[in-house]
N, C-alpha and C. Protein backbone atom coordinates (compact mmCIF):
# COMPACT_ATOMS: atom_id res chain seq x y z
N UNK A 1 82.66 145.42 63.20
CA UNK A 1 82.90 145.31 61.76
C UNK A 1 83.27 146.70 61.23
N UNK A 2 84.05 146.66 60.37
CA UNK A 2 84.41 148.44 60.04
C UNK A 2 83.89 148.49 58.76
N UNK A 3 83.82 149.82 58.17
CA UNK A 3 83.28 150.13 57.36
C UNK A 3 83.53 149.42 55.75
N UNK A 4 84.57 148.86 56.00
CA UNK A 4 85.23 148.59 54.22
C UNK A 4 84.40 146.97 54.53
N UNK A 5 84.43 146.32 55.66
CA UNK A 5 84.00 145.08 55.80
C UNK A 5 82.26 145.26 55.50
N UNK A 6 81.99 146.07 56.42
CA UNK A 6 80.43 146.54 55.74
C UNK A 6 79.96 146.75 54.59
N UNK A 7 80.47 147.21 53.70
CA UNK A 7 80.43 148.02 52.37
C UNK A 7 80.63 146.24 51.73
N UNK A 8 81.19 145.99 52.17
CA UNK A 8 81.56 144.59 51.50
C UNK A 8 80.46 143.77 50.99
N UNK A 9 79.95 143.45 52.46
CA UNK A 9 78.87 142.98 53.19
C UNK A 9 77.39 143.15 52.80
N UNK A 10 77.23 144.43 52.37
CA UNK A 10 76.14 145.49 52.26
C UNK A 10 75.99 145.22 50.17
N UNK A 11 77.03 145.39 49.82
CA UNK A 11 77.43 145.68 47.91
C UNK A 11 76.40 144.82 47.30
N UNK A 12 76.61 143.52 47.64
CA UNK A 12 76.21 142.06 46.73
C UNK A 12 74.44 142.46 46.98
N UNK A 13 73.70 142.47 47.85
CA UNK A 13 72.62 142.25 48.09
C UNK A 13 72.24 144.07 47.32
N UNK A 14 72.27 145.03 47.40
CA UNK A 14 71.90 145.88 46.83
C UNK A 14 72.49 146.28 45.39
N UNK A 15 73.52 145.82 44.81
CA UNK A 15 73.56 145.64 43.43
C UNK A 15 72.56 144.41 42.87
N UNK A 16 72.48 143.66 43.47
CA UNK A 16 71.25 142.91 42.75
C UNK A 16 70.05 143.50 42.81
N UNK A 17 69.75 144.04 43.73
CA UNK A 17 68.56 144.24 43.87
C UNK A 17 67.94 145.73 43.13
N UNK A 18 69.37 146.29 42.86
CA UNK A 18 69.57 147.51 41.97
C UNK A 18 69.21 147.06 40.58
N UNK A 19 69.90 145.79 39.74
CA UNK A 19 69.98 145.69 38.34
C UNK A 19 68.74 144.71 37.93
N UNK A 20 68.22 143.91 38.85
CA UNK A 20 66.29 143.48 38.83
C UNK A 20 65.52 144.52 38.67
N UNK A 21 65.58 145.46 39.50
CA UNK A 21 64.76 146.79 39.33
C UNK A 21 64.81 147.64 38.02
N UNK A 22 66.07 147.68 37.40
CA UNK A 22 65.98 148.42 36.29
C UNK A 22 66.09 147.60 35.11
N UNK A 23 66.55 146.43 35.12
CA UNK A 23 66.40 145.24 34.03
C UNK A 23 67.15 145.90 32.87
N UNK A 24 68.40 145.98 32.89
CA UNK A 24 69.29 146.69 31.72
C UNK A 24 70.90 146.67 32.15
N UNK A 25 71.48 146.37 31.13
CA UNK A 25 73.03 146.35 31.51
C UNK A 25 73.59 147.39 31.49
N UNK A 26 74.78 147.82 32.63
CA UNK A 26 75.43 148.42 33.08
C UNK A 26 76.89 147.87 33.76
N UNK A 27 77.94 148.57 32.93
CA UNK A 27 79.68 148.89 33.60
C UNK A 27 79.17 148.75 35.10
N UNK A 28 80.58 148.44 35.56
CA UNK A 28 81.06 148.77 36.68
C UNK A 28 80.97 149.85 37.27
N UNK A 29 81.57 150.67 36.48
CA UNK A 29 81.48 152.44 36.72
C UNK A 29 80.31 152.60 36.55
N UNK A 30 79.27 152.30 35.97
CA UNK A 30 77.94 153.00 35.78
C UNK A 30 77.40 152.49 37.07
N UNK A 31 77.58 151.70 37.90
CA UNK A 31 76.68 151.20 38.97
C UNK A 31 77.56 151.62 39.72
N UNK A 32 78.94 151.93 39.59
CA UNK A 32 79.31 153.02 40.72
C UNK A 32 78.94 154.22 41.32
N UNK A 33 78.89 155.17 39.69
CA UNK A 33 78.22 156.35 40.27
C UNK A 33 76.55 155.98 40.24
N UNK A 34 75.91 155.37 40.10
CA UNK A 34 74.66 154.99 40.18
C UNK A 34 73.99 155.07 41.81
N UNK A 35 75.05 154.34 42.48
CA UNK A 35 74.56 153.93 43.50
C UNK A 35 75.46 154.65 44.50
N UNK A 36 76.17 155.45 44.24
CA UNK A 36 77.15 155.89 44.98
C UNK A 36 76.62 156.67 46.22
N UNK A 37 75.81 157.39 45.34
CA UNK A 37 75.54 158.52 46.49
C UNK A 37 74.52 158.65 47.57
N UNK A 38 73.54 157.25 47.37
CA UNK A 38 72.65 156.34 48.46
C UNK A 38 73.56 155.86 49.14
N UNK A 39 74.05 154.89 48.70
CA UNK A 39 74.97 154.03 49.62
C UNK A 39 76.70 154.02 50.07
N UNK A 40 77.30 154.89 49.34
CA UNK A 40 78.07 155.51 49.35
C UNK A 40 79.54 154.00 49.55
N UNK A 41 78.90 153.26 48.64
CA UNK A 41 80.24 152.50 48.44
C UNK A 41 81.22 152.60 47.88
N UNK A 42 82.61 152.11 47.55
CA UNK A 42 83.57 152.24 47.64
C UNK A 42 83.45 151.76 45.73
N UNK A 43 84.54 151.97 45.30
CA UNK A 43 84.27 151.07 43.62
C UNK A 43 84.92 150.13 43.76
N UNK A 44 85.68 149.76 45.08
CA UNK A 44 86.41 148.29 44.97
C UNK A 44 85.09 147.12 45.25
N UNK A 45 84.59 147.96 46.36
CA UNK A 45 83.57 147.04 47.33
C UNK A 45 82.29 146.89 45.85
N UNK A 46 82.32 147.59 45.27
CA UNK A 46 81.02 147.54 44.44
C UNK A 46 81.38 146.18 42.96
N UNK A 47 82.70 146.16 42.61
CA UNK A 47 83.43 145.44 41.52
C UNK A 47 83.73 143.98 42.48
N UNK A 48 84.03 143.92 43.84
CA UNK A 48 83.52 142.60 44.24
C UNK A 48 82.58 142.31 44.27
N UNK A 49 81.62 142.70 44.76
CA UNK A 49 79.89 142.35 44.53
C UNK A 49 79.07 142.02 43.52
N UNK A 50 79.85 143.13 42.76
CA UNK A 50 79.70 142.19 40.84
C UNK A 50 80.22 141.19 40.57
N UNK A 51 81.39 140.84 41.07
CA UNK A 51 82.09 139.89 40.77
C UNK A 51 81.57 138.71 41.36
N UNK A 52 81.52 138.33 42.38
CA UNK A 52 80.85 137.54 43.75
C UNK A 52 78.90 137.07 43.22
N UNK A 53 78.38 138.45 42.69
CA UNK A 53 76.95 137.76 42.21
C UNK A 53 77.41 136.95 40.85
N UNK A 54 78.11 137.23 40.01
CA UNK A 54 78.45 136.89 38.40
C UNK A 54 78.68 135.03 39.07
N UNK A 55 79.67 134.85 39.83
CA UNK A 55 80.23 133.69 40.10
C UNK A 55 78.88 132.58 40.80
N UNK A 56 77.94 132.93 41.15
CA UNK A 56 76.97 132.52 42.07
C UNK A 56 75.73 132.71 41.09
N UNK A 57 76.01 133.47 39.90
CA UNK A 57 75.19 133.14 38.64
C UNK A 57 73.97 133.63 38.99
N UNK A 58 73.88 134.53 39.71
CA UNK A 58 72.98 135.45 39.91
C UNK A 58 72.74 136.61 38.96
N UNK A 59 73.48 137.22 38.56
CA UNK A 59 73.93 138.09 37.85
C UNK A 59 75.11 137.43 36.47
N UNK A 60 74.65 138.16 34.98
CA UNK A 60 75.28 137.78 34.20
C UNK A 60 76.27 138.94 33.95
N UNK A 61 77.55 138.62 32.87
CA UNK A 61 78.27 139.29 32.88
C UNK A 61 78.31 139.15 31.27
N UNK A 62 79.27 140.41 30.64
CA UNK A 62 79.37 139.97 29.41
C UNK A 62 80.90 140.37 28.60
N UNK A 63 81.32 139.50 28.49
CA UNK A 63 83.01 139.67 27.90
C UNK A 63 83.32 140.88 26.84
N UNK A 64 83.41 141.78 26.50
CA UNK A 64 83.81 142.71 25.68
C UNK A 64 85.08 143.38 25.65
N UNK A 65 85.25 144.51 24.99
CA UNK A 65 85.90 145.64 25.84
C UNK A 65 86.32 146.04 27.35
N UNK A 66 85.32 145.77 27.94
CA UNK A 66 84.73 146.05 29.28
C UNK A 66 83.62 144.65 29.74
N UNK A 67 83.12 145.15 30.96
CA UNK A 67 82.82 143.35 31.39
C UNK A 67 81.06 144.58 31.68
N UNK A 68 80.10 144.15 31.29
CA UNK A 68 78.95 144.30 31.48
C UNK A 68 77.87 143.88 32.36
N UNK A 69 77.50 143.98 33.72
CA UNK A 69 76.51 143.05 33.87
C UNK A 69 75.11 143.38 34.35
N UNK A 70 74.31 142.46 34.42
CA UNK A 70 72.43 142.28 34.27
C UNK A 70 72.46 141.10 34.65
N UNK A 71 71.01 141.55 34.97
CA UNK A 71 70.14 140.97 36.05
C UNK A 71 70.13 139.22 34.76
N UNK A 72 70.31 138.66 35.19
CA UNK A 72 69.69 137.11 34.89
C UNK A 72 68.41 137.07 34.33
N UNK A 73 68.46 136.80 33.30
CA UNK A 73 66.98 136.99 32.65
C UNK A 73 65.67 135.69 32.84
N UNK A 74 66.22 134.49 33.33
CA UNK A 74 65.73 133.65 33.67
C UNK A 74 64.81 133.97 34.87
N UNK A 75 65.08 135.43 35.63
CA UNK A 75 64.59 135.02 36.51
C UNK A 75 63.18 135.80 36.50
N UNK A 76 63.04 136.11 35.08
CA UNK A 76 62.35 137.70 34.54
C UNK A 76 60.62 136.67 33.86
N UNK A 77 59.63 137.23 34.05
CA UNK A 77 58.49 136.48 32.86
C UNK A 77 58.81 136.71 31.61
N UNK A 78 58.59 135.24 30.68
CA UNK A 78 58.80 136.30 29.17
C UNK A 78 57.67 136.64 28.50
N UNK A 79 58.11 137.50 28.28
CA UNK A 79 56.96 138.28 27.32
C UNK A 79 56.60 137.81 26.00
N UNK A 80 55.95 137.59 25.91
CA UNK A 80 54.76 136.91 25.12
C UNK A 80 53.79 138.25 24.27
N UNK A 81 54.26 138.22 22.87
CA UNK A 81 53.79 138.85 22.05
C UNK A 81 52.43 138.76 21.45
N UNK A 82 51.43 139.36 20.85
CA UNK A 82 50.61 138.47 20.55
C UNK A 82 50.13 139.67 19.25
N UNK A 83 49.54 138.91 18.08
CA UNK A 83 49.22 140.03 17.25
C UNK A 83 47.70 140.49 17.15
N UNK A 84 47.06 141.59 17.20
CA UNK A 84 45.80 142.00 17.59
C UNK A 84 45.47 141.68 15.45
């Protein structure tokens, strides 16, 4: 397998597991250089992996300017306020 197939391979499972952990939306580019320099992916390989979780509804996206995405909040506890 060569490296661009790896990176491929490798993107989807650690961008998710990147934007659960920090629970906040982020660009494309922001999870590029985010993650760049651990894993040292590519920004094509990283914008399919976004793309690929968004479609599999793992990951949400959000139409703007620019395309935004976060972690699925469904998959989060909700928080439950309570007044003292």
């Amino acid at each position: 397998m060569s490296k661009n197939h790896a990176e491929l391979a490798a993107a989807p499972a650690v961008v998710l597991s990147y934007l659960q952990e920090q629970n906040q939306p982020y660009s494309a580019q922001d999870m590029f250089g985010n993650l760049q320099q651990d894993h040292e992916f590519g920004k094509a390989a990283m914008v399919k992996g976004l793309e690929q979780l968004a479609q599999q509804r793992k990951i949400e996206k959000v139409y703007g300017k620019q395309k935004i995405y976060f972690a699925d909040q469904d998959a989060f506890d909700t928080l439950i306020t309570q007044k003292c």
